[in-house]
C-alpha atoms as a PDB file:
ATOM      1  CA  UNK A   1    -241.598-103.196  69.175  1.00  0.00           C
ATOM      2  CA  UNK A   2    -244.803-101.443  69.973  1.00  0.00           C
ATOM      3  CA  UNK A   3    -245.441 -97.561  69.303  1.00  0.00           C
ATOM      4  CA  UNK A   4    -245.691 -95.379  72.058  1.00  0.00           C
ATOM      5  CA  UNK A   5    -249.125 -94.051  72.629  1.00  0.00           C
ATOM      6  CA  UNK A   6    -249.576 -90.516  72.038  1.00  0.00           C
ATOM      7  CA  UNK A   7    -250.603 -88.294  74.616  1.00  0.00           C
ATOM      8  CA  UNK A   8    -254.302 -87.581  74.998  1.00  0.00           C
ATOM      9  CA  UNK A   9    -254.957 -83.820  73.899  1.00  0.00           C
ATOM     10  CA  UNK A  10    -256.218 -81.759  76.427  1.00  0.00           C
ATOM     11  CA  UNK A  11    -259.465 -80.120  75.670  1.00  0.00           C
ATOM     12  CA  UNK A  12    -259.248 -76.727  74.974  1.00  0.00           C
ATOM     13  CA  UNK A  13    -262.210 -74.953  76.632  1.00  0.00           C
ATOM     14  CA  UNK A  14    -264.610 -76.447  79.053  1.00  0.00           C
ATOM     15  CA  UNK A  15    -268.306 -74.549  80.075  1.00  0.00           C
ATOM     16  CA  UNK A  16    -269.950 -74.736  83.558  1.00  0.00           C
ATOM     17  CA  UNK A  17    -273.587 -75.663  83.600  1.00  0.00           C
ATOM     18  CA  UNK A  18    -274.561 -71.965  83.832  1.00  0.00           C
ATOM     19  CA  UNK A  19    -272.443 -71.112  80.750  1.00  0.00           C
ATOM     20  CA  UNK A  20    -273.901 -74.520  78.641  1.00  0.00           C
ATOM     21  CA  UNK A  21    -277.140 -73.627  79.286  1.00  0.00           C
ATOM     22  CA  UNK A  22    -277.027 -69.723  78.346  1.00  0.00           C
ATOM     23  CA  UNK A  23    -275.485 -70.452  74.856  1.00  0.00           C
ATOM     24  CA  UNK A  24    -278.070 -73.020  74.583  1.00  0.00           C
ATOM     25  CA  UNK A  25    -280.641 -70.329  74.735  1.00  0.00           C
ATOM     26  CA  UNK A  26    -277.988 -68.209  72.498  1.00  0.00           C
ATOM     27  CA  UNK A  27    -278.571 -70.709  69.499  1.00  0.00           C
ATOM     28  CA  UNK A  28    -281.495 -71.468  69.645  1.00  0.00           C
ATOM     29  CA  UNK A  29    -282.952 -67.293  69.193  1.00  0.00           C
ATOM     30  CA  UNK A  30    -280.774 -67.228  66.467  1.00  0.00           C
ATOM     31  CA  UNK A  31    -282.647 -66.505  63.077  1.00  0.00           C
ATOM     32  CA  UNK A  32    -280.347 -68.645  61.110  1.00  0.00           C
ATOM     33  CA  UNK A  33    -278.744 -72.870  61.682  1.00  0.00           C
ATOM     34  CA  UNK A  34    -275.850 -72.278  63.301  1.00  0.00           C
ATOM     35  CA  UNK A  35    -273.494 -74.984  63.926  1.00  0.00           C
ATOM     36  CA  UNK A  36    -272.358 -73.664  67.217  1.00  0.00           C
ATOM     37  CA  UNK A  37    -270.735 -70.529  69.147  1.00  0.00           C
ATOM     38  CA  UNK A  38    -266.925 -69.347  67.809  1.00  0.00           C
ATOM     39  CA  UNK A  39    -265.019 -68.018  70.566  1.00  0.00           C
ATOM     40  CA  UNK A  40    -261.934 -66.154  69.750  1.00  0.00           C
ATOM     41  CA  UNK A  41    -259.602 -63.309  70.583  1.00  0.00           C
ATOM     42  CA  UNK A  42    -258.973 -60.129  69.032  1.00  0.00           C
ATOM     43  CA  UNK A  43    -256.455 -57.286  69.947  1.00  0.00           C
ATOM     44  CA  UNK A  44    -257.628 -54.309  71.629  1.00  0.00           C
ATOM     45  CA  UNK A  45    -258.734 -52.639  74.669  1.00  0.00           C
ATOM     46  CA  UNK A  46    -256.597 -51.368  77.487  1.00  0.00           C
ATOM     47  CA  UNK A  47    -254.703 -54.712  78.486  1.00  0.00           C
ATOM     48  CA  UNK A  48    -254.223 -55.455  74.546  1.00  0.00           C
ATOM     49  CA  UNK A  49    -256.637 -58.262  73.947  1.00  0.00           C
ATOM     50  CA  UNK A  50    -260.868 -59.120  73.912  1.00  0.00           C
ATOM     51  CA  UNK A  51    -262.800 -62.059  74.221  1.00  0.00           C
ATOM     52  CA  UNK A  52    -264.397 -62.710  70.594  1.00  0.00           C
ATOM     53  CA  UNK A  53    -268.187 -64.650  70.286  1.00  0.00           C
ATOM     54  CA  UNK A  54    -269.893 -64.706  67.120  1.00  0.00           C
ATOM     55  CA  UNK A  55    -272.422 -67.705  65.317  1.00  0.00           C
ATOM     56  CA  UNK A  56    -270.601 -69.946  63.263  1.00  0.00           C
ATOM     57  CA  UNK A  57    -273.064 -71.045  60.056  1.00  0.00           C
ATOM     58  CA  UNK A  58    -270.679 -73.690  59.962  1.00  0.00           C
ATOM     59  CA  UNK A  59    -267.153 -75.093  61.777  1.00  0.00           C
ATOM     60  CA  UNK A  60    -263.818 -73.628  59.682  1.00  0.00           C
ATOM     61  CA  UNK A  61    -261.700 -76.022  58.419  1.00  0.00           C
ATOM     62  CA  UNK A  62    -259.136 -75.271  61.528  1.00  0.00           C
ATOM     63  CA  UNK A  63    -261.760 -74.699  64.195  1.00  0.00           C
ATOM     64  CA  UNK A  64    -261.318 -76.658  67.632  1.00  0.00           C
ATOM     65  CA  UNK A  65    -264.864 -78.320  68.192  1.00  0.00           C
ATOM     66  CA  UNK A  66    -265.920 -78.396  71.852  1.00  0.00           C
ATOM     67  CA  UNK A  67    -268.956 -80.318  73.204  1.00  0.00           C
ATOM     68  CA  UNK A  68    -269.549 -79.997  76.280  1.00  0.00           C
ATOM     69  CA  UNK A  69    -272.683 -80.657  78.678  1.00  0.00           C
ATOM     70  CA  UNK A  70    -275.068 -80.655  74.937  1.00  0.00           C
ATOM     71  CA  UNK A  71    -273.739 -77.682  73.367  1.00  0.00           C
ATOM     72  CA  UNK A  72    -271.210 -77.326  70.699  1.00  0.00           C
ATOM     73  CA  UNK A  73    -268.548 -74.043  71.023  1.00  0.00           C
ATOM     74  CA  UNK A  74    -265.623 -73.888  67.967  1.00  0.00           C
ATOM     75  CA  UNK A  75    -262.973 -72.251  68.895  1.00  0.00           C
ATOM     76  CA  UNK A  76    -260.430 -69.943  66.334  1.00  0.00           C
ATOM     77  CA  UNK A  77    -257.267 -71.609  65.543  1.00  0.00           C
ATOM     78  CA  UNK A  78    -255.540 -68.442  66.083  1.00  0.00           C
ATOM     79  CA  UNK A  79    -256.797 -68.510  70.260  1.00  0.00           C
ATOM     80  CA  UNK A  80    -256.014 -72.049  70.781  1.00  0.00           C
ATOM     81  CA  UNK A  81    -252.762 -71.494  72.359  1.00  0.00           C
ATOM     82  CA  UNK A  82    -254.193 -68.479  74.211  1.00  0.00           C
ATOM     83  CA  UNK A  83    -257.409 -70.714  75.548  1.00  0.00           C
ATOM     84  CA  UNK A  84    -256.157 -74.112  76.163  1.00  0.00           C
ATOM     85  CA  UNK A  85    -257.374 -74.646  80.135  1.00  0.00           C
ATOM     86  CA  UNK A  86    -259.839 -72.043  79.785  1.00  0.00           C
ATOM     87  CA  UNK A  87    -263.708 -72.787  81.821  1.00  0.00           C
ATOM     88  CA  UNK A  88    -266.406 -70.792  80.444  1.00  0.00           C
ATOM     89  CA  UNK A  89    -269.494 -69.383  83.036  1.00  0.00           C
ATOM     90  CA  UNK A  90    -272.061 -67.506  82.345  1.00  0.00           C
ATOM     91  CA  UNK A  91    -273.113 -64.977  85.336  1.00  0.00           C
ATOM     92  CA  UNK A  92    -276.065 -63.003  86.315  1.00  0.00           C
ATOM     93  CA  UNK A  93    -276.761 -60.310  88.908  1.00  0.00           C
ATOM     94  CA  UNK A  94    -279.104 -57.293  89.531  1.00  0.00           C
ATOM     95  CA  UNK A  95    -276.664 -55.151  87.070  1.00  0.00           C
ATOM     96  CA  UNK A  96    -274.995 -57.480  84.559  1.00  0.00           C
ATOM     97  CA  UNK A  97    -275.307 -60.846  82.836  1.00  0.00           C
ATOM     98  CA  UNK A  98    -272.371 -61.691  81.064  1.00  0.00           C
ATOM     99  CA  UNK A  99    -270.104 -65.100  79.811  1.00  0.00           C
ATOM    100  CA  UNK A 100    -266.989 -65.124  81.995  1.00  0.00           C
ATOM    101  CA  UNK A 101    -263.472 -66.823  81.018  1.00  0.00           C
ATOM    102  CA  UNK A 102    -261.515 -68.422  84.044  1.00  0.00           C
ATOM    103  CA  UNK A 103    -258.225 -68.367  81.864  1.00  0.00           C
ATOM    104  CA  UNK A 104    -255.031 -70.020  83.382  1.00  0.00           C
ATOM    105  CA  UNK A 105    -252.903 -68.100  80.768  1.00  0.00           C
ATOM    106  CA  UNK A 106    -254.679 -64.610  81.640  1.00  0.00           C
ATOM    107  CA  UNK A 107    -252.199 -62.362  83.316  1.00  0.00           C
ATOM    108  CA  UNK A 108    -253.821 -59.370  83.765  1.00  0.00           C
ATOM    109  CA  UNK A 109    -256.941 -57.573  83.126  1.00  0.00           C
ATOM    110  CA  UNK A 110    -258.274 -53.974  82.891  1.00  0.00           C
ATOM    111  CA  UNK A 111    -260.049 -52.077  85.592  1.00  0.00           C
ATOM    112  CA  UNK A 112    -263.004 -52.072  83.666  1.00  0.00           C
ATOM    113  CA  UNK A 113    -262.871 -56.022  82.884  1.00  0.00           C
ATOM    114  CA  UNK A 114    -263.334 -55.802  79.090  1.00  0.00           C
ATOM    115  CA  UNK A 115    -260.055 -56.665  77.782  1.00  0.00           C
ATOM    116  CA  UNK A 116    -257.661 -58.609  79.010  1.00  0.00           C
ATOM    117  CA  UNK A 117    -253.563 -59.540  78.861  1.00  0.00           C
ATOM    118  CA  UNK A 118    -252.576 -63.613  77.675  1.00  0.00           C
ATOM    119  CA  UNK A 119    -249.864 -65.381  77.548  1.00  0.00           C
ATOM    120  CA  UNK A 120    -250.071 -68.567  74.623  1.00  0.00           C
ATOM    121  CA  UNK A 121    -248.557 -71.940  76.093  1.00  0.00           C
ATOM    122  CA  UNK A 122    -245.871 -72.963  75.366  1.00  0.00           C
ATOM    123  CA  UNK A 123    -245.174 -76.379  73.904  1.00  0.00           C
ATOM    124  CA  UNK A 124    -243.433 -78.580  75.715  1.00  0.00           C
ATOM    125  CA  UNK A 125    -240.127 -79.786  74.541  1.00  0.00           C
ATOM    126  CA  UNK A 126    -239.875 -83.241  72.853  1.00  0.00           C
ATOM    127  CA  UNK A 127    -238.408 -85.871  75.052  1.00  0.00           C
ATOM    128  CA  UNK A 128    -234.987 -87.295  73.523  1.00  0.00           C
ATOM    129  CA  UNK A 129    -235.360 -90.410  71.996  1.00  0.00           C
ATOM    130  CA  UNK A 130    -238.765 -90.109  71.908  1.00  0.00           C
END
């Protein structure tokens, strides 16, 4: 009797070319090796949660590694749930430049577009006998 095959796992976060390219640039001004760009999320703000990017000197033992299109992005265990879907850009214009999160979980955001309100996925229920 052969095993089922386990599901493929979906990748959590993918970038856009813009958004590849611009933390490209990101690591390589940075003073120190870095092994990559942690995104994250963090209470706060007027919908109750932020977007979180720091330098990662190296990827935590729980970190979700992402490469996409050449460039390597870990993301927080704790925003797994909260990302998983989630396309990073990066956009420009006369005013602003700024990475932007096209989040299928996002349910709201504030006027002001700094914070945002997410819902985790849910796991889907085992199938019996499975």
């Amino acid at each position: 009797m052969t095993q089922p095959q386990p599901r493929p796992r979906p990748q959590v976060m993918t970038l856009t070319d813009a958004a590849a390219e611009r933390v490209r640039a990101v690591i390589a001004r940075s003073e120190k090796p870095v092994a990559g760009l942690r995104i994250g999320i963090k209470n706060g703000g007027c919908a109750g949660m932020e977007y979180t990017m720091e330098f990662a000197e190296q990827a935590g033992k729980f970190d979700e590694v992402v490469e996409d299109k050449g460039v390597k992005v870990l993301i927080d265990p704790k925003a797994i749930l909260y990302l998983l879907g989630t396309q990073m850009d990066f956009k420009a214009d006369k005013l602003s430049a700024q990475f932007v999160f096209n989040n299928p979980n996002q349910t709201s955001a504030c006027g002001c577009g700094e914070s945002v309100a997410i819902t985790p996925v849910q796991p889907e229920p085992a199938e019996a006998g499975a």
